[in-house]
Protein backbone atom coordinates (compact mmCIF):
# COMPACT_ATOMS: atom_id res chain seq x y z
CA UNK A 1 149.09 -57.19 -18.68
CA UNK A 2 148.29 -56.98 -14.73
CA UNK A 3 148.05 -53.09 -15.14
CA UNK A 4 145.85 -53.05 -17.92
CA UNK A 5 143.79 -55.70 -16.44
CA UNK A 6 143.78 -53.63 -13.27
CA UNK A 7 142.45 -50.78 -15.60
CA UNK A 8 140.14 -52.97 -17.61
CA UNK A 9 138.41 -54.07 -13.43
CA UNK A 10 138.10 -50.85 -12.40
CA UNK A 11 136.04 -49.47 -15.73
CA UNK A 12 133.78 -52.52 -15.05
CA UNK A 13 132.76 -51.57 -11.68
CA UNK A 14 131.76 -47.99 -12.86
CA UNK A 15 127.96 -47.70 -13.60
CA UNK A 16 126.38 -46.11 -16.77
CA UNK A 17 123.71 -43.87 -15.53
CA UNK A 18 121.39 -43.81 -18.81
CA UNK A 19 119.74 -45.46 -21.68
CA UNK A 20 121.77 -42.87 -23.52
CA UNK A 21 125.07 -43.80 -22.22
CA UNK A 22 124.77 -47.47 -22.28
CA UNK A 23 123.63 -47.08 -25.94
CA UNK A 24 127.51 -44.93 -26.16
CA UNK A 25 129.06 -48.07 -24.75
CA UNK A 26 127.24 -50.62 -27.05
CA UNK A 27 128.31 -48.99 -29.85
CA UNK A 28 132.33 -48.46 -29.00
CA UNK A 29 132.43 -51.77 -27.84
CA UNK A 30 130.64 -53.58 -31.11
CA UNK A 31 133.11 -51.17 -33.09
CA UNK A 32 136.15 -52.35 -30.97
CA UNK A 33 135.44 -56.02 -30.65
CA UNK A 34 132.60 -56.80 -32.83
CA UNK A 35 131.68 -58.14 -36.40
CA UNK A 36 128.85 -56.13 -38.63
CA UNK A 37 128.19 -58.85 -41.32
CA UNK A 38 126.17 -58.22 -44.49
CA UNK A 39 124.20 -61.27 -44.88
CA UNK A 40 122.08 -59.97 -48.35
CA UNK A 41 118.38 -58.68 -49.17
CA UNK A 42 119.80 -55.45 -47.39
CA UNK A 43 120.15 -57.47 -44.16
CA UNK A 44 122.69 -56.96 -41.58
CA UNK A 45 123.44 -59.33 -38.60
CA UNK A 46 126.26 -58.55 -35.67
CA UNK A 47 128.29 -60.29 -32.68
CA UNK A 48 130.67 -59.26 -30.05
CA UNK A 49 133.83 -61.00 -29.13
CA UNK A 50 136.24 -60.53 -25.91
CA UNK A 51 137.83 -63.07 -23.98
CA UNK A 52 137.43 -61.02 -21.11
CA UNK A 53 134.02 -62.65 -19.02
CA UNK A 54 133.54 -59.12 -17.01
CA UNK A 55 133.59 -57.61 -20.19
CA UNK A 56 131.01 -60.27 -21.86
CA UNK A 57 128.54 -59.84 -18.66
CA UNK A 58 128.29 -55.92 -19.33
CA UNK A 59 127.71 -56.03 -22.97
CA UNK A 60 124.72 -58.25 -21.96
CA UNK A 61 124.13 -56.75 -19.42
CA UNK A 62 123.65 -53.50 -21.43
CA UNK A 63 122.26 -54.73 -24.45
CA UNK A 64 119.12 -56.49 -22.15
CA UNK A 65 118.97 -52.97 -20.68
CA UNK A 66 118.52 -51.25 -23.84
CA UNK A 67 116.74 -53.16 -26.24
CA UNK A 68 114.94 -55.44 -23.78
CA UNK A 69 116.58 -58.26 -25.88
CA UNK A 70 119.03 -61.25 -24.86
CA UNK A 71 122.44 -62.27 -26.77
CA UNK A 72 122.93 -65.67 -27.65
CA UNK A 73 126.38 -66.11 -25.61
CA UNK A 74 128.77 -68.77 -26.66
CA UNK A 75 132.23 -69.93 -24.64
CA UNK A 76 134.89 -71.87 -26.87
CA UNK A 77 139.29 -71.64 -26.30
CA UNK A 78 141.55 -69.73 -28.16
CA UNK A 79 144.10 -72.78 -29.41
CA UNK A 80 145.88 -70.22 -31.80
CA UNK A 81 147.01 -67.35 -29.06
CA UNK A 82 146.37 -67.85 -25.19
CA UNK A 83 144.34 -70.84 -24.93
CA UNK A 84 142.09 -68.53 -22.83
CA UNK A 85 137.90 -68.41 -23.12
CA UNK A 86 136.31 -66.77 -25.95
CA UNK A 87 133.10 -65.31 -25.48
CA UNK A 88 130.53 -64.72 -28.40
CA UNK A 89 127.72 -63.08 -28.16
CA UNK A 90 125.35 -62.78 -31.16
CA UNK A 91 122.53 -61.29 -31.99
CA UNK A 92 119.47 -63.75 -32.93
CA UNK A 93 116.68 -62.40 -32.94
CA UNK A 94 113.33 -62.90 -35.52
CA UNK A 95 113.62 -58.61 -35.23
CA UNK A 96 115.66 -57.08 -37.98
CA UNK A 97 119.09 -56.76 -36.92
CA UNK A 98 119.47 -53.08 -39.27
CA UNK A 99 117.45 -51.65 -36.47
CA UNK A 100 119.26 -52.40 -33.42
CA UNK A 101 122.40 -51.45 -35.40
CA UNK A 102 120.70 -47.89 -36.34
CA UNK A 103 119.99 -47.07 -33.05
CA UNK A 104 123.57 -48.10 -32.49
CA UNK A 105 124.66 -45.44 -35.41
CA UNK A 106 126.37 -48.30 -37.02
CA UNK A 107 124.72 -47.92 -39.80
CA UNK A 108 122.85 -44.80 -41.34
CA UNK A 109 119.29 -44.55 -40.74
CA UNK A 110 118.62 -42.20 -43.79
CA UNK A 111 120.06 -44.70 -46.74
CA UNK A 112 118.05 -47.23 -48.05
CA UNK A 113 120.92 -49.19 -48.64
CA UNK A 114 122.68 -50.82 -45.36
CA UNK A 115 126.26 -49.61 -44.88
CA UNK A 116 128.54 -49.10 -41.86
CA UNK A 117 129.17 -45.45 -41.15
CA UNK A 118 133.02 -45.86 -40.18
CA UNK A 119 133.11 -42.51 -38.31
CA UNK A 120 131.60 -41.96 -34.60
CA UNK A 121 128.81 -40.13 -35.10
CA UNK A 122 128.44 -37.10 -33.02
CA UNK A 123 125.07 -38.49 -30.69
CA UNK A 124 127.34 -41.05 -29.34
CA UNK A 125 130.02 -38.34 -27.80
CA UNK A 126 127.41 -35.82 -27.23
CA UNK A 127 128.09 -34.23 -23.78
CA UNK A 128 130.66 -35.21 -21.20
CA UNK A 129 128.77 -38.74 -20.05
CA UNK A 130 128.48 -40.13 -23.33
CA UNK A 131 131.68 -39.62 -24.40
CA UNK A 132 132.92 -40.96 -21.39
CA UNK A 133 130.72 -44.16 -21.59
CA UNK A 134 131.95 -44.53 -25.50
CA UNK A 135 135.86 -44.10 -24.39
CA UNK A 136 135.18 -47.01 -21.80
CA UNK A 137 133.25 -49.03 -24.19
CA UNK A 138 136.36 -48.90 -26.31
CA UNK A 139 139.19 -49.52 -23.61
CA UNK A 140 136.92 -52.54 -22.43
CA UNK A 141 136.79 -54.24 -25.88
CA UNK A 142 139.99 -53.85 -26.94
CA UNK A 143 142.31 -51.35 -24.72
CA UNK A 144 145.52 -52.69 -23.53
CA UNK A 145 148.01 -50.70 -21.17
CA UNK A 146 151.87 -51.76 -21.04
CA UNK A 147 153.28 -52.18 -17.35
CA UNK A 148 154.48 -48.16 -16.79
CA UNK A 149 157.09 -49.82 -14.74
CA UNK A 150 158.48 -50.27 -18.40
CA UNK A 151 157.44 -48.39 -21.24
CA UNK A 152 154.27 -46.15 -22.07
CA UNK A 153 151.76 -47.46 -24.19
CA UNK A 154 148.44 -47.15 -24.32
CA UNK A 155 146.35 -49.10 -27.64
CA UNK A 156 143.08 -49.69 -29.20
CA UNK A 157 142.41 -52.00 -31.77
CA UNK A 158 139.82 -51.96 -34.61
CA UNK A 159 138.58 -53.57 -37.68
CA UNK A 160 137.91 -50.32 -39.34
CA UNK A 161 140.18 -47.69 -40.74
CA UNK A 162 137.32 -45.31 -40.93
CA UNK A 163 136.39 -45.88 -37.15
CA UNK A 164 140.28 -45.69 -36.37
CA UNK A 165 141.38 -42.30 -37.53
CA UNK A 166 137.48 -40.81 -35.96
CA UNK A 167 138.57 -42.17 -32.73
CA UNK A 168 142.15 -40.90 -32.86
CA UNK A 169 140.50 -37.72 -33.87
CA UNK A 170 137.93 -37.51 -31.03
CA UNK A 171 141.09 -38.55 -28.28
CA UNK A 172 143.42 -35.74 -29.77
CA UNK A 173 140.49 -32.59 -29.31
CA UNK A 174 140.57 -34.26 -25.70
CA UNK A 175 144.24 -33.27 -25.57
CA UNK A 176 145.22 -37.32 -25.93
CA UNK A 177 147.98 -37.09 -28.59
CA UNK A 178 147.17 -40.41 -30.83
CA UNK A 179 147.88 -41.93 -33.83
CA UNK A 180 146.91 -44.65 -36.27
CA UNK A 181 148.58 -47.47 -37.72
CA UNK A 182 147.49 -50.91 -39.60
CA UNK A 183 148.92 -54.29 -37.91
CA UNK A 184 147.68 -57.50 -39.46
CA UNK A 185 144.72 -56.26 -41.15
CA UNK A 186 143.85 -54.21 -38.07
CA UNK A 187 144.34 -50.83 -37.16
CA UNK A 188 145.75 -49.70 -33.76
CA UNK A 189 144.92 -46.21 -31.64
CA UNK A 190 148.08 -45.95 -29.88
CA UNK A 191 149.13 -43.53 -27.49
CA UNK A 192 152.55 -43.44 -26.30
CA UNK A 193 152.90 -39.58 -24.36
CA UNK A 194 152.70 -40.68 -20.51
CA UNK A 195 150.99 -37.29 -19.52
CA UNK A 196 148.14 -38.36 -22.25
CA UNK A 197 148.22 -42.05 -20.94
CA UNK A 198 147.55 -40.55 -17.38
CA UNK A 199 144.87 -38.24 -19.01
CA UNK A 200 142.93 -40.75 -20.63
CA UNK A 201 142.81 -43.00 -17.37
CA UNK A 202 141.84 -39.76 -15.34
CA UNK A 203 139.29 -38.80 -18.41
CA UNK A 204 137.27 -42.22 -18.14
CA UNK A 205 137.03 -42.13 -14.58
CA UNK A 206 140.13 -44.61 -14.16
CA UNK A 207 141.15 -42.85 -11.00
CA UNK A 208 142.51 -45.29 -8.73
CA UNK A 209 144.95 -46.91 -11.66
CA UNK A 210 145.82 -43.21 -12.87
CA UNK A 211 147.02 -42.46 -8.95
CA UNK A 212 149.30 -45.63 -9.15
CA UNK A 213 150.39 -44.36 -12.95
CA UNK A 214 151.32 -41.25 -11.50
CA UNK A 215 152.91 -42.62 -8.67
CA UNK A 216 154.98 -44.60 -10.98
CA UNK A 217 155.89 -42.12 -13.67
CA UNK A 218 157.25 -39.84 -11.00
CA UNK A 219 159.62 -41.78 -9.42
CA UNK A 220 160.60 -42.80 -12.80
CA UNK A 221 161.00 -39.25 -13.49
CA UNK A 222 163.00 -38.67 -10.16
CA UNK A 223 165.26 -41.95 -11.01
CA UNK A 224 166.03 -40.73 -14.46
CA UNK A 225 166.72 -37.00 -13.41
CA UNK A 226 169.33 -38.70 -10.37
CA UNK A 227 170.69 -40.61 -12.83
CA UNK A 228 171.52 -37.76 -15.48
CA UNK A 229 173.22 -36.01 -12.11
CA UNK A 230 175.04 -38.73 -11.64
CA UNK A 231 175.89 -39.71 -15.14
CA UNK A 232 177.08 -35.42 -15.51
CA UNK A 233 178.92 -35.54 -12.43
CA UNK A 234 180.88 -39.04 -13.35
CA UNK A 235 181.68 -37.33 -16.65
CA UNK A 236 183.37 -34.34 -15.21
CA UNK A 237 185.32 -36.50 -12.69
CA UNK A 238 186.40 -38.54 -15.35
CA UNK A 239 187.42 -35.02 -17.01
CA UNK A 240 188.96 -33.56 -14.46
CA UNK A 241 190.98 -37.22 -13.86
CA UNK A 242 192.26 -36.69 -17.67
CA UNK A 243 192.82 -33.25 -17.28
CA UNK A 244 195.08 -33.83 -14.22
CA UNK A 245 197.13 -36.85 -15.60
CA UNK A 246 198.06 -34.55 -18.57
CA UNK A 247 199.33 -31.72 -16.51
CA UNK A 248 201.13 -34.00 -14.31
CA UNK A 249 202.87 -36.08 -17.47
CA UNK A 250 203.83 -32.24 -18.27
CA UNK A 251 205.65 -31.40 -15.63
CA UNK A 252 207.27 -34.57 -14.64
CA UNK A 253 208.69 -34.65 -18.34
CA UNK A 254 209.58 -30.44 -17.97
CA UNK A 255 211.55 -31.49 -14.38
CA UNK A 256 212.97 -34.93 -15.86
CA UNK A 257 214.63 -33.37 -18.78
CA UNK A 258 215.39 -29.88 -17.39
CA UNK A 259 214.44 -29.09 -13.94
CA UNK A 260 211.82 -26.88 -12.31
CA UNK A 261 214.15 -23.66 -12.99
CA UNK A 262 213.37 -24.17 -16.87
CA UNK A 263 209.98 -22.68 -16.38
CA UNK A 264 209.24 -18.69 -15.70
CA UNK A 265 208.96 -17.62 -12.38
CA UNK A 266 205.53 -17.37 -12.72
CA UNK A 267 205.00 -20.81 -13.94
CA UNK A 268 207.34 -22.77 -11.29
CA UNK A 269 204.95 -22.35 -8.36
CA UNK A 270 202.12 -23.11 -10.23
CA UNK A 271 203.83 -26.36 -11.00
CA UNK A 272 204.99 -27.53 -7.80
CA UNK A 273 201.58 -26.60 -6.70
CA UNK A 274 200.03 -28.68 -9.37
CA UNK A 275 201.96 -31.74 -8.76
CA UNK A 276 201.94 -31.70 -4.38
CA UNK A 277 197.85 -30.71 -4.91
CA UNK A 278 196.87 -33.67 -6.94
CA UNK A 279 193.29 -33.68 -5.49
CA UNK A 280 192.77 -29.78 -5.40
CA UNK A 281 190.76 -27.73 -7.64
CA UNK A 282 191.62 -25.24 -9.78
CA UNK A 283 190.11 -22.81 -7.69
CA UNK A 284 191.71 -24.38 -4.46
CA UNK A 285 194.71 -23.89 -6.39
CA UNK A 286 194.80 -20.48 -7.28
CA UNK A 287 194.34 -19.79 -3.54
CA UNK A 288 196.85 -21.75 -2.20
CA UNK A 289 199.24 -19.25 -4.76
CA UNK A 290 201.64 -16.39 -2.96
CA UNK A 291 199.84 -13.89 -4.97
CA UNK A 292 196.42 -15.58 -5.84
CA UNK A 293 194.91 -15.35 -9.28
CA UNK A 294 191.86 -15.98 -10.66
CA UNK A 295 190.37 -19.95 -11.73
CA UNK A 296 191.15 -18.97 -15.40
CA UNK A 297 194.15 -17.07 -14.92
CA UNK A 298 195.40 -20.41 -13.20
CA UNK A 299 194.15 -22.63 -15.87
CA UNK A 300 196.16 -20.42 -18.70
CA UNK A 301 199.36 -20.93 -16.76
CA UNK A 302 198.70 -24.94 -16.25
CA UNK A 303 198.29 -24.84 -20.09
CA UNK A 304 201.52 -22.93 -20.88
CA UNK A 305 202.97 -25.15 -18.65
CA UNK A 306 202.07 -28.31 -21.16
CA UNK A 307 202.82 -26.20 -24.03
CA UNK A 308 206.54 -26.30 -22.81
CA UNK A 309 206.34 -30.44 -22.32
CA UNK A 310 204.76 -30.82 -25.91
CA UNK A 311 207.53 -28.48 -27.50
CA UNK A 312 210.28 -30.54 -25.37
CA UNK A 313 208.90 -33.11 -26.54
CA UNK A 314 209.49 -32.36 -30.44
CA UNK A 315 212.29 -31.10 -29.94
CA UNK A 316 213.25 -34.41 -28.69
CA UNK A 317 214.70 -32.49 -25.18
């Protein structure tokens, strides 16, 4: 996880620059790693969770910036999983929690009755910085990045299906090919493309981590291309090493059983060639003939020449 984390450091050092923003970033990160609870008469309470303490300082930090407000943060361990720190932070306030979460677009402002929303609603991603701010929100509460070194994967995880398949939406118009699937009663945002990994990183201002991600994926690319080269090249020695053991078995068995005068004229020096060459190319070959021939026309002849062996052979001869 030391890239992700890497990632996950570098986000947190990037400033929002408005009210407008930060309210972006509330919002993805309450979807990603928060709890909307319905707690009756219409009433609606909400926490965050993370077990990341950079990440707990800047929803905090954030939320105090906004709504002039303070979350109620509590540390306790993880004894299922890591054993790491979890932080909760909770709204408890005497205000009504409905309108923090409106202003939030949690929930809808025009019902009477409190409900989530479950898609991104279109003020949150409105203009470049916003949508920027909401795509960080959501890496910081829940992204996770795989070790490129490795494999490509790039995941978010949610709660809600509705919120999943709107977020995998709003990455593939940004040309980040996603999709959705349901772990565990969660659902994932996964991205697996490494050109749409790099683009996300580069999109949310990731720029230092995307260098070393490109860095990475091209001298994987390099590595893999060599070793196709080398992989094609071993396979047509290996071929050629075949190819050559068969005409030599020919013509040993033509000059054990008969003798070299048993072939035509035209296949005798061909043979001898064939058998005193044993590292030369067919081309290098056909050159080395009195009258040289062409690559093919010297392949023909090594073939007739094992069409003779094989019908000796048969024949028993």
């Amino acid at each position: 996880m030391a890239f992700s984390n890497d990632v996950r450091d570098e986000l947190l050092n990037l400033k929002l620059q408005s009210k407008e923003e930060s309210i972006s970033f509330l919002s993805a990160s309450l979807i990603f790693c928060g709890k909307i609870v319905f707690i009756g008469n219409n009433k609606v309470t909400f926490y965050y969770v993370t077990e990341n303490a950079g990440v707990a300082r800047a929803i905090v930090h954030e939320f105090k910036e906004v709504f002039s407000e303070s979350l109620e943060l509590y540390q306790k361990k993880n004894y299922n999983f890591s054993r790491k720190k979890i932080y909760l932070l909770r709204y408890n306030s005497n205000k009504s929690a409905n309108d923090i979460l409106k202003k939030l677009y949690i929930i809808s402002s025009e019902k009477q009755t409190a409900s989530i929303n479950e898609y991104i609603e279109k003020s949150l991603i409105a203009g470049e910085n916003r949508c920027k701010a909401f795509l960080r929100g959501a890496y910081l509460a829940s992204g996770s990045l795989s070790n490129p070194e490795k494999f490509y994967h790039l995941e978010f995880v949610t709660g809600y299906l509705g919120y999943a398949n709107s977020f995998s939406r709003l990455l593939n118009k940004l040309g980040i090919r996603s999709n959705v699937l349901e772990r565990n009663d969660s659902y994932i945002i996964y991205v697996k493309e490494s050109e749409s990994i790099s683009d996300f990183l580069n999109y949310v201002g990731a720029h230092s981590n995307m260098f070393k991600f490109e860095d990475i994926r091209i001298k994987k690319q390099v590595r893999n291309n060599v070793n196709r080269v080398v992989n094609c090249e071993t396979a047509n020695i290996e071929k050629i090493a075949k190819t050559f053991f068969r005409q030599k078995q020919s013509i040993e068995y033509i000059l054990e059983k008969k003798s070299i005068d048993y072939l035509p004229e035209d296949l005798r020096e061909v043979a001898m060639l064939r058998i005193e060459n044993e590292e030369d190319s067919l081309q290098e070959l056909a050159s080395k003939l009195s009258t040289p021939i062409s690559k093919s026309g010297i392949n023909y002849r090594l073939k007739k020449i094992e069409k003779i062996a094989e019908t000796l052979r048969k024949e028993g001869k």
